[in-house]
PDB file of N, CA and C in Angstrom:
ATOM      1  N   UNK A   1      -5.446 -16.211  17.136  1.00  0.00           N
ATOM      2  CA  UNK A   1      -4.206 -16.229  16.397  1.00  0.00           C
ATOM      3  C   UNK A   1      -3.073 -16.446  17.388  1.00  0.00           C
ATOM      4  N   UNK A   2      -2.187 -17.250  17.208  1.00  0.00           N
ATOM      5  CA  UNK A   2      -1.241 -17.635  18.263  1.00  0.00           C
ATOM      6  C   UNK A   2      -0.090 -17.204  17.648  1.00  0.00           C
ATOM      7  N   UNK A   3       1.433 -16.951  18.324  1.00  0.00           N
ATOM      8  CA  UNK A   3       2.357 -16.356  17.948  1.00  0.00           C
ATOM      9  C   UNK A   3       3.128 -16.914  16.868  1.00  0.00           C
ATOM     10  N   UNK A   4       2.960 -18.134  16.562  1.00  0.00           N
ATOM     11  CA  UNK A   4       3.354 -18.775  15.275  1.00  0.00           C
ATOM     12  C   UNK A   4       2.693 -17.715  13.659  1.00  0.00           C
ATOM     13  N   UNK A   5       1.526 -17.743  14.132  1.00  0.00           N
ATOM     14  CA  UNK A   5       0.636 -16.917  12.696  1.00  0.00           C
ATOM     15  C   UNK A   5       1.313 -15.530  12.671  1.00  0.00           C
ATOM     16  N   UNK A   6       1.283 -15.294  14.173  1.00  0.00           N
ATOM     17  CA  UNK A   6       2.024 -13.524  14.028  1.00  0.00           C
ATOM     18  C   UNK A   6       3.298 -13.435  13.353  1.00  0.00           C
ATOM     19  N   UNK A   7       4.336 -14.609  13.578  1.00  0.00           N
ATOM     20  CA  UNK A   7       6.032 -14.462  13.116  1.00  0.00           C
ATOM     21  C   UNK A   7       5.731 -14.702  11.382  1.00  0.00           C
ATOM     22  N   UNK A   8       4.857 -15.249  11.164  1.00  0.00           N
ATOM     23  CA  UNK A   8       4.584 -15.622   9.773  1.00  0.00           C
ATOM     24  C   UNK A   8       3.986 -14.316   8.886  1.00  0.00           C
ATOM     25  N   UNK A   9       3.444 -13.492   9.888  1.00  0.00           N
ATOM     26  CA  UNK A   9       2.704 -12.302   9.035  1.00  0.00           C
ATOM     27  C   UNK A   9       3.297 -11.348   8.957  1.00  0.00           C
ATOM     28  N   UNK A  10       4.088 -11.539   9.899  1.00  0.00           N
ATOM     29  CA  UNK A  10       5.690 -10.510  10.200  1.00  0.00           C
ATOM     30  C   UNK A  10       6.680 -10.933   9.313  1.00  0.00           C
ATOM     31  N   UNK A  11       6.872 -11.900   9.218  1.00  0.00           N
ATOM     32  CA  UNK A  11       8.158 -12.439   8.009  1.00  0.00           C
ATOM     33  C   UNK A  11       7.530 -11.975   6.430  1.00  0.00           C
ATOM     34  N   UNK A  12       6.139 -11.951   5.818  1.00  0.00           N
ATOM     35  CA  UNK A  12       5.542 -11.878   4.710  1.00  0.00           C
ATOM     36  C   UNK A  12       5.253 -10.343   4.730  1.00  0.00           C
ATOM     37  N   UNK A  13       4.826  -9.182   5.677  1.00  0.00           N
ATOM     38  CA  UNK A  13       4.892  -8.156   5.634  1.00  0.00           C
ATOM     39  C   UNK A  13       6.445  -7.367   5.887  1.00  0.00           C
ATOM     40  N   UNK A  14       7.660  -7.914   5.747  1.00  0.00           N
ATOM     41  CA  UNK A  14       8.730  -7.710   6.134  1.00  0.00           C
ATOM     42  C   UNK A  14       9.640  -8.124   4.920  1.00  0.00           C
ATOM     43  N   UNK A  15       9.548  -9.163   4.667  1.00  0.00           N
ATOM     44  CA  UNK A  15       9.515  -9.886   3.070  1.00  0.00           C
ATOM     45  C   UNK A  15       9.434  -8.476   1.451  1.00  0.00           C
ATOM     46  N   UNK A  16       8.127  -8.074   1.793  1.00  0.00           N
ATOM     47  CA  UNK A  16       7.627  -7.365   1.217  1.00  0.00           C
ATOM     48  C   UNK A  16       8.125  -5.807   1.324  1.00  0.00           C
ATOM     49  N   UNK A  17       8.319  -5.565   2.314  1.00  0.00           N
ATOM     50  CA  UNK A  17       9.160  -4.258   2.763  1.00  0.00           C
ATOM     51  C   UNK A  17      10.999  -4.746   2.031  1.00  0.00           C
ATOM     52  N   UNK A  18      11.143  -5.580   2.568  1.00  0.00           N
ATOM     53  CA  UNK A  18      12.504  -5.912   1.848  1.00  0.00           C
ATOM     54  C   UNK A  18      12.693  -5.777  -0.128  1.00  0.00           C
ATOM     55  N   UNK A  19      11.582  -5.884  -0.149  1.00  0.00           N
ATOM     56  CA  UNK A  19      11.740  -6.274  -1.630  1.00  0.00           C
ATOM     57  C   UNK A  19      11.179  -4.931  -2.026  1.00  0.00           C
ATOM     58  N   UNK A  20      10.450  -3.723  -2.127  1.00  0.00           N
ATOM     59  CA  UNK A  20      10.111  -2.541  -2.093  1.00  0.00           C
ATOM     60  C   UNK A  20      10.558  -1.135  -2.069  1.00  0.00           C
ATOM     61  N   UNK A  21      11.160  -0.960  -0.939  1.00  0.00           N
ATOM     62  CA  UNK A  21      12.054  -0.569  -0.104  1.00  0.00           C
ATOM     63  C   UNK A  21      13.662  -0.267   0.308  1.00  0.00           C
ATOM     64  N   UNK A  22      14.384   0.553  -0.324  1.00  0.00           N
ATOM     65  CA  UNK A  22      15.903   0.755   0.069  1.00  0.00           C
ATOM     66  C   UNK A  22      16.361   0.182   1.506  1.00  0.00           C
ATOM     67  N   UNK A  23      15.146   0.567   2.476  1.00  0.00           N
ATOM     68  CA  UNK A  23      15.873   0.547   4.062  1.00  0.00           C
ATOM     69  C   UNK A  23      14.347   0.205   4.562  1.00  0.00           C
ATOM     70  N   UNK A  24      14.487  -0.560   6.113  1.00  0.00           N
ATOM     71  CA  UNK A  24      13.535  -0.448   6.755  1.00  0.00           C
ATOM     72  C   UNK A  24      13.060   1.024   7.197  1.00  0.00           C
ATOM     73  N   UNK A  25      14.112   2.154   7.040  1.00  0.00           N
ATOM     74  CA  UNK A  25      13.848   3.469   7.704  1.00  0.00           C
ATOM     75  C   UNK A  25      13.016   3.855   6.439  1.00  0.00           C
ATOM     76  N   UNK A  26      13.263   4.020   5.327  1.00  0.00           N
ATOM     77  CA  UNK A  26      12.408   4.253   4.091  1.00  0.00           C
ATOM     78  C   UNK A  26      11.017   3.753   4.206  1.00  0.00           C
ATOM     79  N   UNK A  27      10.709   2.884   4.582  1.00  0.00           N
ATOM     80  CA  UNK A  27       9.503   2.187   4.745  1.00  0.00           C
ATOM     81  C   UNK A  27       8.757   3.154   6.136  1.00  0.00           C
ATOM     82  N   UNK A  28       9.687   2.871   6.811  1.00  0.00           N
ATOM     83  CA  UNK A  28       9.193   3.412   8.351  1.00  0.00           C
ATOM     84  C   UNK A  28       8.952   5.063   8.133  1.00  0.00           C
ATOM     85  N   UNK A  29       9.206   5.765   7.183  1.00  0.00           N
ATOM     86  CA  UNK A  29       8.566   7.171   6.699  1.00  0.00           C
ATOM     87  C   UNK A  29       7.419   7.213   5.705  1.00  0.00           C
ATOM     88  N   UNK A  30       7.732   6.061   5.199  1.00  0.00           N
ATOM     89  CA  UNK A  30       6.179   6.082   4.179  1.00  0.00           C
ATOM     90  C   UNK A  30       5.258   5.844   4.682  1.00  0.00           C
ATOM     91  N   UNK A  31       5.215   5.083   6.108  1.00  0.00           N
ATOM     92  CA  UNK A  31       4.658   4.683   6.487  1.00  0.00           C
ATOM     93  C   UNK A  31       4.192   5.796   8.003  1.00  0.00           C
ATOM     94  N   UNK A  32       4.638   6.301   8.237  1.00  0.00           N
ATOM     95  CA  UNK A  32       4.615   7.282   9.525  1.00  0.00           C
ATOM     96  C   UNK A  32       4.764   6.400  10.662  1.00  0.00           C
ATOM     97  N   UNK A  33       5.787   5.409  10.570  1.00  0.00           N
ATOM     98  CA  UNK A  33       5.958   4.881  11.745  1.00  0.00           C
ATOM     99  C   UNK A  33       6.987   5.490  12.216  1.00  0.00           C
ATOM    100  N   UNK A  34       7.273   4.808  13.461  1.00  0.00           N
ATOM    101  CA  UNK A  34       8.487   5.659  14.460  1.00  0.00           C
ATOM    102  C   UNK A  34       9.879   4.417  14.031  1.00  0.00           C
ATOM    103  N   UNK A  35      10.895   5.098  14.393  1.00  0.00           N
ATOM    104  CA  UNK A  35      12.077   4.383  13.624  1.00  0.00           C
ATOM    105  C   UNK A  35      11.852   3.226  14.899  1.00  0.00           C
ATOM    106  N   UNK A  36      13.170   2.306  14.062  1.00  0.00           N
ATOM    107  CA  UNK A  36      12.848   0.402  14.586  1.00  0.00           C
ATOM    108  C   UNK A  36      11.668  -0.084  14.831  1.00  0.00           C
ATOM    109  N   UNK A  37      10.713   0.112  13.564  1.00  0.00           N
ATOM    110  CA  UNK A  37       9.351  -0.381  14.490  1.00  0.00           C
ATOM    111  C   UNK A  37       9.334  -1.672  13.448  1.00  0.00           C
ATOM    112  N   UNK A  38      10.174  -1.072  11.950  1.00  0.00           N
ATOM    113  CA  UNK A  38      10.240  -2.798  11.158  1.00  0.00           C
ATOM    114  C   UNK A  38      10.959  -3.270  12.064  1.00  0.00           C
ATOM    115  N   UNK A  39      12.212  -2.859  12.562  1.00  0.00           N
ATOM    116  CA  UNK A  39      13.697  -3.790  13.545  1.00  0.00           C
ATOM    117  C   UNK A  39      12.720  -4.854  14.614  1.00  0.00           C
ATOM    118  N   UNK A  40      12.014  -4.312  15.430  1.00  0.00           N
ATOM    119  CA  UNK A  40      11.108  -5.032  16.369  1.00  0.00           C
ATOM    120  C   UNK A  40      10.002  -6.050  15.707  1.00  0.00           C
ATOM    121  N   UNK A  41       9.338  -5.485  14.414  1.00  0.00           N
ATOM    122  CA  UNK A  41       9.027  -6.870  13.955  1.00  0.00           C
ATOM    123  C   UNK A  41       9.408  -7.594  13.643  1.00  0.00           C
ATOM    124  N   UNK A  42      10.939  -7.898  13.011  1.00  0.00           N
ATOM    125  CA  UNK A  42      11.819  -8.441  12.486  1.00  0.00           C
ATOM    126  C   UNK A  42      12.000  -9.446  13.013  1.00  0.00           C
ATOM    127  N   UNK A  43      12.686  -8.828  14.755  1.00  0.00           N
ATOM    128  CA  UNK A  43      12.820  -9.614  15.564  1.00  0.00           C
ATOM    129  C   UNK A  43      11.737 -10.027  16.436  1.00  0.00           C
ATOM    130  N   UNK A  44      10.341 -10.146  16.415  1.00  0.00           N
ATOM    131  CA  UNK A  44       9.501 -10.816  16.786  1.00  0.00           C
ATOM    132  C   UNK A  44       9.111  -9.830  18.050  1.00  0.00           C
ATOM    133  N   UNK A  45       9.801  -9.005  18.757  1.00  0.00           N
ATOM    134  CA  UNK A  45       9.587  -8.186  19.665  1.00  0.00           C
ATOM    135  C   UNK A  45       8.301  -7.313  19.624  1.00  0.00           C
ATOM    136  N   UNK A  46       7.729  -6.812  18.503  1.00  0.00           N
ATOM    137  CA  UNK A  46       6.311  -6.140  18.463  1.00  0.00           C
ATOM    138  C   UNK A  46       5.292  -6.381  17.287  1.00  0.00           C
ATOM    139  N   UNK A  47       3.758  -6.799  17.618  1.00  0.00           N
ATOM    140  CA  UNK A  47       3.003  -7.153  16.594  1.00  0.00           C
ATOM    141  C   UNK A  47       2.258  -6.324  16.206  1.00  0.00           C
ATOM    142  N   UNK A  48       2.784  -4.634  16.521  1.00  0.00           N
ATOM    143  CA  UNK A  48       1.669  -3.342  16.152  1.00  0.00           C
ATOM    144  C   UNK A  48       1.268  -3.510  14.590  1.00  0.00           C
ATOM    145  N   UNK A  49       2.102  -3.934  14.017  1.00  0.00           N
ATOM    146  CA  UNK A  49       1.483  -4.289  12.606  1.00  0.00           C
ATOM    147  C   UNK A  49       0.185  -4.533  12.227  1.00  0.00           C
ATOM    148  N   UNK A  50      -0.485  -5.618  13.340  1.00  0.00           N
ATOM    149  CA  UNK A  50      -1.524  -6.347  13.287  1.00  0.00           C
ATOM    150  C   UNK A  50      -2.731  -4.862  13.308  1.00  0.00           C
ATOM    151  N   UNK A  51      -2.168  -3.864  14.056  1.00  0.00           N
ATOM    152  CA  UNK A  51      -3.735  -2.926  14.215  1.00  0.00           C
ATOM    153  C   UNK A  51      -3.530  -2.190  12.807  1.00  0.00           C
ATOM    154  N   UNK A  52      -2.795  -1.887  12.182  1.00  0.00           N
ATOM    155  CA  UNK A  52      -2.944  -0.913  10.986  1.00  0.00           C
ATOM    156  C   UNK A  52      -2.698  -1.592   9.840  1.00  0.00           C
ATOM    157  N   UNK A  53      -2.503  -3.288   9.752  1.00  0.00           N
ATOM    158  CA  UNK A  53      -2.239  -4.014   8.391  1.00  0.00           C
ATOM    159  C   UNK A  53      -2.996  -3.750   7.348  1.00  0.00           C
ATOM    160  N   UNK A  54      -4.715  -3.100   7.019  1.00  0.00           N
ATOM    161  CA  UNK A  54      -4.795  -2.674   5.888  1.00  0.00           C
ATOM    162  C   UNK A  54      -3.964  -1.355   5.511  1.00  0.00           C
ATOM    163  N   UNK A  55      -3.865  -0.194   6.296  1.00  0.00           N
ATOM    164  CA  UNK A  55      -3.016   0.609   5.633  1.00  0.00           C
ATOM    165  C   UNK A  55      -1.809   0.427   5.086  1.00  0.00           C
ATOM    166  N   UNK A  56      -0.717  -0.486   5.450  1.00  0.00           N
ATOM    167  CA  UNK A  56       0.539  -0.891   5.219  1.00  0.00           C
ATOM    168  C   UNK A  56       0.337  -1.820   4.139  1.00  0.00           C
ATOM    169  N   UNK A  57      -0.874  -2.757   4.174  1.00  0.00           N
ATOM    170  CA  UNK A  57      -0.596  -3.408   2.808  1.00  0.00           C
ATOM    171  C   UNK A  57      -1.036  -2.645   1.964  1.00  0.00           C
ATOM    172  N   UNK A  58      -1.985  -1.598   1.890  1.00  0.00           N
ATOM    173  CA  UNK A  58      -2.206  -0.654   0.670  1.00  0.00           C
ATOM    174  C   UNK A  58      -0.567  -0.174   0.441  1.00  0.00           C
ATOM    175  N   UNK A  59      -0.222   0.424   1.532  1.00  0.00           N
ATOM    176  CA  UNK A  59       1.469   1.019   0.716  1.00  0.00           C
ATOM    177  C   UNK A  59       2.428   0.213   0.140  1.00  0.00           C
ATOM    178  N   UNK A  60       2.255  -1.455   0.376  1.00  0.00           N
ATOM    179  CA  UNK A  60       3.313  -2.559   0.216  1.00  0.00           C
ATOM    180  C   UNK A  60       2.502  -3.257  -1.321  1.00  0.00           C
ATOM    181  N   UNK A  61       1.038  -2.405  -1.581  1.00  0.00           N
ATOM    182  CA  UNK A  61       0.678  -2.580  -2.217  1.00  0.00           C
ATOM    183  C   UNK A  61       0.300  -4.366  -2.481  1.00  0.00           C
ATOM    184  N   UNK A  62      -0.620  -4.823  -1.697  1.00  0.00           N
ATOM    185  CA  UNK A  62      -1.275  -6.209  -1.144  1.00  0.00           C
ATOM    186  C   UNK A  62      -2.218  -5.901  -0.493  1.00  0.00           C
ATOM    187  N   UNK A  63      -2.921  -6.938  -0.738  1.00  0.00           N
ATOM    188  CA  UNK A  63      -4.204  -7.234   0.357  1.00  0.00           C
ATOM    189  C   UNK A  63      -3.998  -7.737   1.636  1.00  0.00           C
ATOM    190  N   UNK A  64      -4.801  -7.352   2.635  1.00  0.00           N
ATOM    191  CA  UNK A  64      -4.642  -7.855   3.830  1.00  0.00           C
ATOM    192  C   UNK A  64      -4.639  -9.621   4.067  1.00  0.00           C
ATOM    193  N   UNK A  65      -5.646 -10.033   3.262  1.00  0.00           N
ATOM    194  CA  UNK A  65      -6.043 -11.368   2.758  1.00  0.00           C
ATOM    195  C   UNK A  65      -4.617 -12.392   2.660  1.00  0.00           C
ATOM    196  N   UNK A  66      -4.060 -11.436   1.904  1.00  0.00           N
ATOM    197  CA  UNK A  66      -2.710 -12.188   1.076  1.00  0.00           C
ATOM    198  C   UNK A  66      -1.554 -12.293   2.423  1.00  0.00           C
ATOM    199  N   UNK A  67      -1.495 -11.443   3.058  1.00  0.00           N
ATOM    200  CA  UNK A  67      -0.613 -11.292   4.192  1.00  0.00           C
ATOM    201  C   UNK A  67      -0.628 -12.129   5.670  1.00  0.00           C
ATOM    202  N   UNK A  68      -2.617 -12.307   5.718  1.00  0.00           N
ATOM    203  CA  UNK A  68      -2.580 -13.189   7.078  1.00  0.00           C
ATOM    204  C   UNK A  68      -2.491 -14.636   6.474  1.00  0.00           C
ATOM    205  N   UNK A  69      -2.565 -14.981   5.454  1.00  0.00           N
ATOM    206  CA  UNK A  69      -3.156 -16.516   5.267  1.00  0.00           C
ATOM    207  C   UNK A  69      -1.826 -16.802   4.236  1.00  0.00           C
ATOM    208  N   UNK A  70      -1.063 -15.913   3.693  1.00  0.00           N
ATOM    209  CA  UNK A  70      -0.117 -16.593   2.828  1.00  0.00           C
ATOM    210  C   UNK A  70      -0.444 -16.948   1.538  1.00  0.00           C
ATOM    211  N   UNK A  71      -1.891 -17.037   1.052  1.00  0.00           N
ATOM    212  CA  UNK A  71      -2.090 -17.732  -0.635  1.00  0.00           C
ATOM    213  C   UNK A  71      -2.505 -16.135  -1.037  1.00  0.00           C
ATOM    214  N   UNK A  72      -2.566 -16.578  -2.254  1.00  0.00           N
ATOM    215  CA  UNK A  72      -2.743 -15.631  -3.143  1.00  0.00           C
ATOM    216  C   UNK A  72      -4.237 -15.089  -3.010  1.00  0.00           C
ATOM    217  N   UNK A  73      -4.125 -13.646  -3.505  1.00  0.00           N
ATOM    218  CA  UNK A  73      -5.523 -13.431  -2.873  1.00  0.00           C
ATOM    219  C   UNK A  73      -6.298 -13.833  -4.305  1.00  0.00           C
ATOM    220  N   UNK A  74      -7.750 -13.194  -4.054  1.00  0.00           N
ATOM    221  CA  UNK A  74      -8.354 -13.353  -5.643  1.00  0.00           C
ATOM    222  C   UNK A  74      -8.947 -11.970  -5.775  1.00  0.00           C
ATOM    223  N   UNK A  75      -8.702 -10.849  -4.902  1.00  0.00           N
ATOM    224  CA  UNK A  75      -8.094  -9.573  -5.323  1.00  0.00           C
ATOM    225  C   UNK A  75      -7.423  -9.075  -5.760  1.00  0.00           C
ATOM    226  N   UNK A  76      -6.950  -8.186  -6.091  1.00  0.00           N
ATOM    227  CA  UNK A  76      -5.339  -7.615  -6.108  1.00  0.00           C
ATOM    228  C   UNK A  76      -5.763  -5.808  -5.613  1.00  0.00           C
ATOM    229  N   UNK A  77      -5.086  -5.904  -4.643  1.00  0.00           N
ATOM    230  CA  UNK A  77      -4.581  -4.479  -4.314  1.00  0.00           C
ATOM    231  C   UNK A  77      -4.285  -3.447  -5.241  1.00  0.00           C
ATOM    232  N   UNK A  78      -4.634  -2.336  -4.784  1.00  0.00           N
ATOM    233  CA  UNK A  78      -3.967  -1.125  -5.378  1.00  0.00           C
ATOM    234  C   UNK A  78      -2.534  -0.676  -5.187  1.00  0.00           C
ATOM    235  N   UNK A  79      -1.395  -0.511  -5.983  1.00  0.00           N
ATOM    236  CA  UNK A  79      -0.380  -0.159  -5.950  1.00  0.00           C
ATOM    237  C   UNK A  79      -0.016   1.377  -4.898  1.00  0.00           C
ATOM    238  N   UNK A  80       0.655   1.526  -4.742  1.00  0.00           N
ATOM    239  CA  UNK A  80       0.819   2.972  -3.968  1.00  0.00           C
ATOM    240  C   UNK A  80       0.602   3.783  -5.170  1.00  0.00           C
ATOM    241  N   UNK A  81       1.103   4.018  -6.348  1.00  0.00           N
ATOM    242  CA  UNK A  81       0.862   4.732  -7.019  1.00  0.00           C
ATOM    243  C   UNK A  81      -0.450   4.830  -7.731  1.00  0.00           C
ATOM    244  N   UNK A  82      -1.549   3.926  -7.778  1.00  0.00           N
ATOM    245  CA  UNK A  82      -2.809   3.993  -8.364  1.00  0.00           C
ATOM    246  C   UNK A  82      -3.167   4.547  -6.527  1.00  0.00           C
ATOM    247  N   UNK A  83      -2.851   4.423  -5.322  1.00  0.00           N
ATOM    248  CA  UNK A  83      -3.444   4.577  -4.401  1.00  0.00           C
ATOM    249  C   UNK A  83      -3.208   6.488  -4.736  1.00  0.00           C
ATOM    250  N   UNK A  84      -2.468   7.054  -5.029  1.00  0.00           N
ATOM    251  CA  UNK A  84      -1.742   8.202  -5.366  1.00  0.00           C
ATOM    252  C   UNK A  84      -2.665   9.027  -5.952  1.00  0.00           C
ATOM    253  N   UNK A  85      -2.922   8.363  -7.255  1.00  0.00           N
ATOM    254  CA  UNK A  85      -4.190   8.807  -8.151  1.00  0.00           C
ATOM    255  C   UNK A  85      -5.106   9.271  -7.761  1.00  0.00           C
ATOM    256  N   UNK A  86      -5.678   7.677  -6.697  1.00  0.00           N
ATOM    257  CA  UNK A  86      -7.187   8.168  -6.354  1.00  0.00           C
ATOM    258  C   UNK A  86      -7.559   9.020  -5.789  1.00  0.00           C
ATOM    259  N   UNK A  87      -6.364   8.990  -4.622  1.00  0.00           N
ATOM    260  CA  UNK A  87      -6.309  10.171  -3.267  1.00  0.00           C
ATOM    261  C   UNK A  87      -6.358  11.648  -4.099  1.00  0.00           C
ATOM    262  N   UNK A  88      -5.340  11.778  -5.304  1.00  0.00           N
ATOM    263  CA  UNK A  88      -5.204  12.947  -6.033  1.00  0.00           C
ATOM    264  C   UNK A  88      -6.751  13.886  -6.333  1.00  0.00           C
ATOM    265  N   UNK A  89      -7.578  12.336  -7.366  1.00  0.00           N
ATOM    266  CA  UNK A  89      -8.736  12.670  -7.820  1.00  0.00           C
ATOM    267  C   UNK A  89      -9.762  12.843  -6.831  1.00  0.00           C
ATOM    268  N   UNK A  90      -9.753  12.321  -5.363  1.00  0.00           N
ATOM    269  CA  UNK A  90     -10.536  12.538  -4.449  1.00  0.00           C
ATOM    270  C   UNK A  90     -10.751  13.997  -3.838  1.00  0.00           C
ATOM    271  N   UNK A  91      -8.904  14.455  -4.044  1.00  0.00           N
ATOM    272  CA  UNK A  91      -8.573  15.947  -2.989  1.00  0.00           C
ATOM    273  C   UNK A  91      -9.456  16.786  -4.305  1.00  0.00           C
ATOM    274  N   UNK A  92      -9.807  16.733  -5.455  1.00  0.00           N
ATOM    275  CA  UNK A  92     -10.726  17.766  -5.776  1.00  0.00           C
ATOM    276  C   UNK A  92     -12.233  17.381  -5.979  1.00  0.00           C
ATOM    277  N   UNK A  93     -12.531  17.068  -4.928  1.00  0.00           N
ATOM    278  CA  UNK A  93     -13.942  16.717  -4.895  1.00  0.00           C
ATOM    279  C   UNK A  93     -14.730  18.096  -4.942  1.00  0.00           C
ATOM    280  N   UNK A  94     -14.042  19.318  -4.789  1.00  0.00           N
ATOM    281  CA  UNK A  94     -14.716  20.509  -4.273  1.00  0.00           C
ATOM    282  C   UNK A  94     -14.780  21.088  -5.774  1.00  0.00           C
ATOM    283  N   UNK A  95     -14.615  20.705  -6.737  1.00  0.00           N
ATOM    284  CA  UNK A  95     -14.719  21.035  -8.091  1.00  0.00           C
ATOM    285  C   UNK A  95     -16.318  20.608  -8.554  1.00  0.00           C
ATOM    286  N   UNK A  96     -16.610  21.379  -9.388  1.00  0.00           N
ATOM    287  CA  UNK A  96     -17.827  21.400  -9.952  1.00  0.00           C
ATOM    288  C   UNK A  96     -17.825  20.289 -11.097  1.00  0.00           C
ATOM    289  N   UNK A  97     -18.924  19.615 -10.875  1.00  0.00           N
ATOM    290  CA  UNK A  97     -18.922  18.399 -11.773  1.00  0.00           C
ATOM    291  C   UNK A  97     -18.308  17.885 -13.219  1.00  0.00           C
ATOM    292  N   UNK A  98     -18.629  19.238 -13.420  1.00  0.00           N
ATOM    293  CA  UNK A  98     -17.929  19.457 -15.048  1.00  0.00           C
ATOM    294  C   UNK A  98     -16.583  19.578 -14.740  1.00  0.00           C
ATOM    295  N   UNK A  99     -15.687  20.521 -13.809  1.00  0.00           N
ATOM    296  CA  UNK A  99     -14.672  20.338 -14.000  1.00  0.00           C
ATOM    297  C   UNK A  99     -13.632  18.975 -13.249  1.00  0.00           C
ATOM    298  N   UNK A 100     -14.322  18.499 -12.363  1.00  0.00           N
ATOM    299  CA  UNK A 100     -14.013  16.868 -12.196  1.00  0.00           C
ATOM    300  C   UNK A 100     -14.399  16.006 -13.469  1.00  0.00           C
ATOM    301  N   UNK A 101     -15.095  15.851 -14.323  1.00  0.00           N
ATOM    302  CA  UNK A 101     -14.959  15.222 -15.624  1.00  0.00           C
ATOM    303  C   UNK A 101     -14.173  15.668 -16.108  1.00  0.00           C
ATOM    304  N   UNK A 102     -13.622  17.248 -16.547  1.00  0.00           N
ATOM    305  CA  UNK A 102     -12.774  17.611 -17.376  1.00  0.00           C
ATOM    306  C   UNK A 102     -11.214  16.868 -16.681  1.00  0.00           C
ATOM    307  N   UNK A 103     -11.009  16.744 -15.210  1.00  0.00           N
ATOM    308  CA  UNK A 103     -10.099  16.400 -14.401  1.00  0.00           C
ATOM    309  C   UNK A 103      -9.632  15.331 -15.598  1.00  0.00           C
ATOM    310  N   UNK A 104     -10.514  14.133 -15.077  1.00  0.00           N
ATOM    311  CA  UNK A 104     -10.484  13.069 -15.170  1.00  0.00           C
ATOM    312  C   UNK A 104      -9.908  12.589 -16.720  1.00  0.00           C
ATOM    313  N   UNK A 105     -10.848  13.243 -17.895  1.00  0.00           N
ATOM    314  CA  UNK A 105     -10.531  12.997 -19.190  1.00  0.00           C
ATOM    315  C   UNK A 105      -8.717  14.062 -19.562  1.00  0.00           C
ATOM    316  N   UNK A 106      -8.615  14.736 -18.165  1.00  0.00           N
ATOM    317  CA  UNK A 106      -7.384  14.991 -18.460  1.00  0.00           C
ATOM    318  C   UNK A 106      -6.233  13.995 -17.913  1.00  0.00           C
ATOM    319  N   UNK A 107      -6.707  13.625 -17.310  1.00  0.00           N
ATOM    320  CA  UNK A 107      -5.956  12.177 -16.313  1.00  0.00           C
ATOM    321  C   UNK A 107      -5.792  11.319 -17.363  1.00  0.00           C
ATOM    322  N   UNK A 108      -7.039  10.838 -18.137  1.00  0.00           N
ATOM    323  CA  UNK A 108      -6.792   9.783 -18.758  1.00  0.00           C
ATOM    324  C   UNK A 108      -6.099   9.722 -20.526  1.00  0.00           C
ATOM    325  N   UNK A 109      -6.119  11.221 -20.634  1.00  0.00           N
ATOM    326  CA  UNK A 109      -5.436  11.851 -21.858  1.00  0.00           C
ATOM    327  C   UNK A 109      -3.858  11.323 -21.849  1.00  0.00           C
ATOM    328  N   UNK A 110      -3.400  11.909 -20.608  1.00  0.00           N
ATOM    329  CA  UNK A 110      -1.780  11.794 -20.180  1.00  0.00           C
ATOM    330  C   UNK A 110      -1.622   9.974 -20.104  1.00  0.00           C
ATOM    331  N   UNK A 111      -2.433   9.632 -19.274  1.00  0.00           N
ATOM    332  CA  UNK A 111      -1.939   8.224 -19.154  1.00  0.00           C
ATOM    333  C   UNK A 111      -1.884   7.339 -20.832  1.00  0.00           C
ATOM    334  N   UNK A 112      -3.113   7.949 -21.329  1.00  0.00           N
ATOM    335  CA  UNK A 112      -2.574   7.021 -22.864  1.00  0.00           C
ATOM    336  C   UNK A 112      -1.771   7.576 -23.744  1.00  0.00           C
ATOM    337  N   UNK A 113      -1.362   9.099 -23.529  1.00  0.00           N
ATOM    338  CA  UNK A 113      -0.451   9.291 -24.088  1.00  0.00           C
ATOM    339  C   UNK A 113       0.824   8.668 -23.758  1.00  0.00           C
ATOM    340  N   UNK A 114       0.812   8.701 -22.893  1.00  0.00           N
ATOM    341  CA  UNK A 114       2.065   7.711 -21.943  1.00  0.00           C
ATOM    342  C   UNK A 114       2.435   6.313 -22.523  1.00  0.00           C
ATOM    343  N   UNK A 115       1.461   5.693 -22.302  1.00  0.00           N
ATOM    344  CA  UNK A 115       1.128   4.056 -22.520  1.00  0.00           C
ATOM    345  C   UNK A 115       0.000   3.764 -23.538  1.00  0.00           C
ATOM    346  N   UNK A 116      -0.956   4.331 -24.336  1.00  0.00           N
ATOM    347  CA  UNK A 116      -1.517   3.433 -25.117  1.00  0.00           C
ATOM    348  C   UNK A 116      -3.118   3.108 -23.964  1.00  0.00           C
ATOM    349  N   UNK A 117      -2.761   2.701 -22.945  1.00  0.00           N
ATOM    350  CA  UNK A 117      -3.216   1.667 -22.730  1.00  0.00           C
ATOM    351  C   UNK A 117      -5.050   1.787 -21.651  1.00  0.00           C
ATOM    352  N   UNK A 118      -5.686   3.156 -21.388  1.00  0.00           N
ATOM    353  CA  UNK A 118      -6.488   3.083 -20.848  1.00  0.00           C
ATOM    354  C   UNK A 118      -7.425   3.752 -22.514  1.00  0.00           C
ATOM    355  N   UNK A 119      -8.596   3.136 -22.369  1.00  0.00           N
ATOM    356  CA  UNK A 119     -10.060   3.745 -23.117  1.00  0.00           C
ATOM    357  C   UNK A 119     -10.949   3.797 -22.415  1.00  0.00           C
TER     358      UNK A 119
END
């Protein structure tokens, strides 16, 4: 990968933070980065992006796919907030089977009460 692909994956993961995002500092806490670390990709100065790009596109909510190559993926990512869910339904794994089903049909009670929209 030569530094042309990097300014391009930096402009599309930056892109995406722009459009998301109040502030690069907002991002840079969701993200547990250290402050100016979007400012330095911005300006082409650092490509740390490149070692943790699946975690950041899970929060920017994209595939990694979609970010190095630019087309559309033929995935689609999990949103931060379905990422939210899962993590939620994962932290009670220590529940007894029955009451992780009961979890779940309570999860999915609220959401169609909400919306209609899961069976």
């Amino acid at each position: 990968m030569n530094a042309t692909d990097t300014n391009l994956i930096a402009e599309r993961i930056c892109k995406l933070i722009g459009e998301q995002y109040s502030t690069d500092a907002a991002f840079e806490r969701a993200a547990d980065l250290p402050p100016k670390t979007v400012s330095n990709w911005r300006r082409g100065r650092s490509a740390s992006f490149m070692k943790n790009l699946p975690r950041l596109c899970a929060l920017l909510g994209t595939d990694p796919e979609e970010v190095l190559t630019g087309e559309p993926s033929q995935r689609r990512a999990m949103t931060r907030e379905e990422s939210i869910l899962l993590e939620a339904f994962r932290a009670a794994r220590d529940l007894s089977p029955a009451e992780r089903a009961s979890l779940l049909q309570t999860m999915l009670s609220v959401i169609r009460l909400c919306c209609g929209g899961v069976r």
